[in-house]
C-alpha atoms as a PDB file:
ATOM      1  CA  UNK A   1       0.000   0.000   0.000  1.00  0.00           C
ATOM      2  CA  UNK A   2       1.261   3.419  -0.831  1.00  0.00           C
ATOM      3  CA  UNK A   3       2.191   6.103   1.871  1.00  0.00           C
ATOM      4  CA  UNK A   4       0.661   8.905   2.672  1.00  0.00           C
ATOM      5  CA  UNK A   5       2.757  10.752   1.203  1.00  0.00           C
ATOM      6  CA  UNK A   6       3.098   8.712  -1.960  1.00  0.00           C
ATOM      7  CA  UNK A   7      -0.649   9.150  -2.328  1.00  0.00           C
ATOM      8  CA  UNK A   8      -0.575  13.315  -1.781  1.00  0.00           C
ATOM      9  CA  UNK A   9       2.526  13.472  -4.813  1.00  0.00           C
ATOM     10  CA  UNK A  10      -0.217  11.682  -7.023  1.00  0.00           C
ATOM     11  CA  UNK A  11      -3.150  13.914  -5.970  1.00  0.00           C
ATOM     12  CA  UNK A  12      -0.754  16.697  -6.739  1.00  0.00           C
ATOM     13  CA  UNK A  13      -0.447  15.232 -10.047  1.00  0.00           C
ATOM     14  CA  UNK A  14      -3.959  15.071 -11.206  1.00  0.00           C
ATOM     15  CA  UNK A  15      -5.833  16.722 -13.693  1.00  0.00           C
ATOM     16  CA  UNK A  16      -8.467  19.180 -12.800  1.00  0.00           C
ATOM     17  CA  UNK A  17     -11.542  16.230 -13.964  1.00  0.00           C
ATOM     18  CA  UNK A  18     -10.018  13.829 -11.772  1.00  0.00           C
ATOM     19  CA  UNK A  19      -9.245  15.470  -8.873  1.00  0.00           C
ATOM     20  CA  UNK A  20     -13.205  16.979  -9.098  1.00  0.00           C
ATOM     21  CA  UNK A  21     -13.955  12.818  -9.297  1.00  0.00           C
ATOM     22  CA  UNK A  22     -11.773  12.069  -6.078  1.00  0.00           C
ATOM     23  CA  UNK A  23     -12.923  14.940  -4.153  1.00  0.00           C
ATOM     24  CA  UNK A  24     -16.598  13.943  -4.559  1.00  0.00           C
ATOM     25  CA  UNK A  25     -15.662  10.411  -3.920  1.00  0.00           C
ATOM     26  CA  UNK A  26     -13.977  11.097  -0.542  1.00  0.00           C
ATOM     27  CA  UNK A  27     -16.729  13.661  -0.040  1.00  0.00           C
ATOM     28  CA  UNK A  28     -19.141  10.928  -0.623  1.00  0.00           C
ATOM     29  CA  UNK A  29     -17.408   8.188   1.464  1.00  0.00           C
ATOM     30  CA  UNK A  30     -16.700  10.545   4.518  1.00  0.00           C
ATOM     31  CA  UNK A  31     -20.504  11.519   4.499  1.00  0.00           C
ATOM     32  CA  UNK A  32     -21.225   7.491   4.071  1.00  0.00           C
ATOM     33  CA  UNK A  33     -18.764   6.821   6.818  1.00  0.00           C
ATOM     34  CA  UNK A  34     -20.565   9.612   9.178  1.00  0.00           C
ATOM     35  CA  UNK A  35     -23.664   7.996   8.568  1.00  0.00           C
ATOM     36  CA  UNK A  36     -22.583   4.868   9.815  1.00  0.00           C
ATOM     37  CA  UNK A  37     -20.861   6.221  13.280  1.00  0.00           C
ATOM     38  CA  UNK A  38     -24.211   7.799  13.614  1.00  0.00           C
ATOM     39  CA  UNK A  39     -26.314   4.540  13.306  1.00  0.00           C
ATOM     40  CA  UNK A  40     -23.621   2.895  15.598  1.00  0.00           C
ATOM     41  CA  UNK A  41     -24.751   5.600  17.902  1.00  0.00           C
ATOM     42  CA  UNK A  42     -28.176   5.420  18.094  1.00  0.00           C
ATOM     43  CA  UNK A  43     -27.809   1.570  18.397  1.00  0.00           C
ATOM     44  CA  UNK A  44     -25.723   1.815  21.131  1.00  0.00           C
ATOM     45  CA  UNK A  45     -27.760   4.128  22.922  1.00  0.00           C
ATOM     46  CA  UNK A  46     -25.429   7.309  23.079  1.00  0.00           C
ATOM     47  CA  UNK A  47     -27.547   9.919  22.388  1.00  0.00           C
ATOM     48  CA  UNK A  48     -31.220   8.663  23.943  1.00  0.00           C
ATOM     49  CA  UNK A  49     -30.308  11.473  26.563  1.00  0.00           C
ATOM     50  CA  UNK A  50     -30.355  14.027  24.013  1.00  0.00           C
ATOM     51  CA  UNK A  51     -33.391  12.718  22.247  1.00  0.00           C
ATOM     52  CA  UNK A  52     -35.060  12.539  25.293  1.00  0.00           C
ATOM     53  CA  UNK A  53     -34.480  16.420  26.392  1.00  0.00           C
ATOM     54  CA  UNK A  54     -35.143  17.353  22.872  1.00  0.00           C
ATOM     55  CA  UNK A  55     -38.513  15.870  23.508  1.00  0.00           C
ATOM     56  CA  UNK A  56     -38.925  17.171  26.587  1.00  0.00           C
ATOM     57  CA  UNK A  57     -38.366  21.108  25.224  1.00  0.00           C
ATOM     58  CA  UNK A  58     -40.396  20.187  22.373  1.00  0.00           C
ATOM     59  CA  UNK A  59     -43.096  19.254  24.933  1.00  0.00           C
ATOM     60  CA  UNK A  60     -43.241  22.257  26.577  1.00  0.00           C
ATOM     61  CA  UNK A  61     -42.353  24.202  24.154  1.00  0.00           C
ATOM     62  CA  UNK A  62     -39.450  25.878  24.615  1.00  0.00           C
ATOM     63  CA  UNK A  63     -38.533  25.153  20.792  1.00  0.00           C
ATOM     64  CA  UNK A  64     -38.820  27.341  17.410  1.00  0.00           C
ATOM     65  CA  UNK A  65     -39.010  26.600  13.929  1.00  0.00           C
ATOM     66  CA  UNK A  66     -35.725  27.745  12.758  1.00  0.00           C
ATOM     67  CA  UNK A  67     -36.338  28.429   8.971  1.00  0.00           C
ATOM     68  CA  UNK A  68     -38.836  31.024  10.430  1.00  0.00           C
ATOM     69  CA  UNK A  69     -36.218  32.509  12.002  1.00  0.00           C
ATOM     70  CA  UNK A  70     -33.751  32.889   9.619  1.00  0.00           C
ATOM     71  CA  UNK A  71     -36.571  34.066   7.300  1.00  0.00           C
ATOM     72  CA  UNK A  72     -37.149  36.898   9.592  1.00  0.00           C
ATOM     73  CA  UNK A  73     -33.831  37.834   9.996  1.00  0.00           C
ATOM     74  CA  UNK A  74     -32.837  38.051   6.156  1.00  0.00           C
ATOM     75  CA  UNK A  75     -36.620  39.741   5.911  1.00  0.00           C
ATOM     76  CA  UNK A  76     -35.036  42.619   8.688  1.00  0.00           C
ATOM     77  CA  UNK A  77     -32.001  42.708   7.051  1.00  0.00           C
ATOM     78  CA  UNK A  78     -33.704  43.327   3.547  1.00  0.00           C
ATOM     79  CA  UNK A  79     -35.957  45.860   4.905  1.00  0.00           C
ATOM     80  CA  UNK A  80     -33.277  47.791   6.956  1.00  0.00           C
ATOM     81  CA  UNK A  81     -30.866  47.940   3.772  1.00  0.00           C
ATOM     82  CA  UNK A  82     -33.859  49.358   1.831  1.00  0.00           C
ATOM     83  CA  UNK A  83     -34.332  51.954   4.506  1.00  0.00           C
ATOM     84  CA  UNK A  84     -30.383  52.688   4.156  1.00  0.00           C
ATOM     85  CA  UNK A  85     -30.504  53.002   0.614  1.00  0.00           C
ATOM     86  CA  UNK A  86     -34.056  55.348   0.758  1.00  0.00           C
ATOM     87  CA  UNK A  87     -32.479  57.494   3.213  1.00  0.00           C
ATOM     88  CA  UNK A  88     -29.039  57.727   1.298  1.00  0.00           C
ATOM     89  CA  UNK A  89     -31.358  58.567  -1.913  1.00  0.00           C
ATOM     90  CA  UNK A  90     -33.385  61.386  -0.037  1.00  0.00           C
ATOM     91  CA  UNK A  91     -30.286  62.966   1.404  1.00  0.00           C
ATOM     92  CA  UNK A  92     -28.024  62.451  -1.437  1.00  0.00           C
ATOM     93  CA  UNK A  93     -27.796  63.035  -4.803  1.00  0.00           C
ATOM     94  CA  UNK A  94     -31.174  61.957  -6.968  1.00  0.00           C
ATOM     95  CA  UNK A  95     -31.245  58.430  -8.417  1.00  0.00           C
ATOM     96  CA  UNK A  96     -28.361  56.792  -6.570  1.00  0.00           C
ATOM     97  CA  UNK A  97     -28.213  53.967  -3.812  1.00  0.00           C
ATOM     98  CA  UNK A  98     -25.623  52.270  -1.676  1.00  0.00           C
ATOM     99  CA  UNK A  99     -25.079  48.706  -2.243  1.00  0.00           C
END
């Protein structure tokens, strides 16, 4: 089996198509090898304590949809860089905006 090292010279070597192909492979394996720990996990029991207090908070409702939140905070963020750029426009010169 090569070394480590051996096997970094020939990624070095590789053309741009094939080291796209070996990135998404590893990609894919690591993800595939995540996956795995994960079920191991669960079998095993490690993270009923979790599931259990996420449950719990669910329960009495001490949780929140997070894509409503994010939604709200890009939605204030929109709105508050359209009041920048109306207020730079009033005060400014006509027709222009910050960015």
């Amino acid at each position: 089996m090569a070394t480590i090292d051996q096997i970094e010279a020939a990624i070095l070597q590789l053309p741009p198509e094939d080291f796209q192909r070996l990135s998404e492979w590893i990609l894919e394996l690591d993800q595939q090898r995540w996956d795995a720990e994960l079920e191991d996990d669960i079998a095993a029991g490690k993270l009923d304590a979790l599931a259990e207090e996420a449950i719990a908070d669910f329960k009495a409702g001490r949780c929140r949809c997070l894509a409503i939140e994010k939604s709200r905070s890009l939605a204030k963020r929109i709105l508050r860089m359209l009041g920048e750029n109306r207020d730079a426009g009033a005060g400014g010169a006509q027709g222009t905006t910050t960015t």
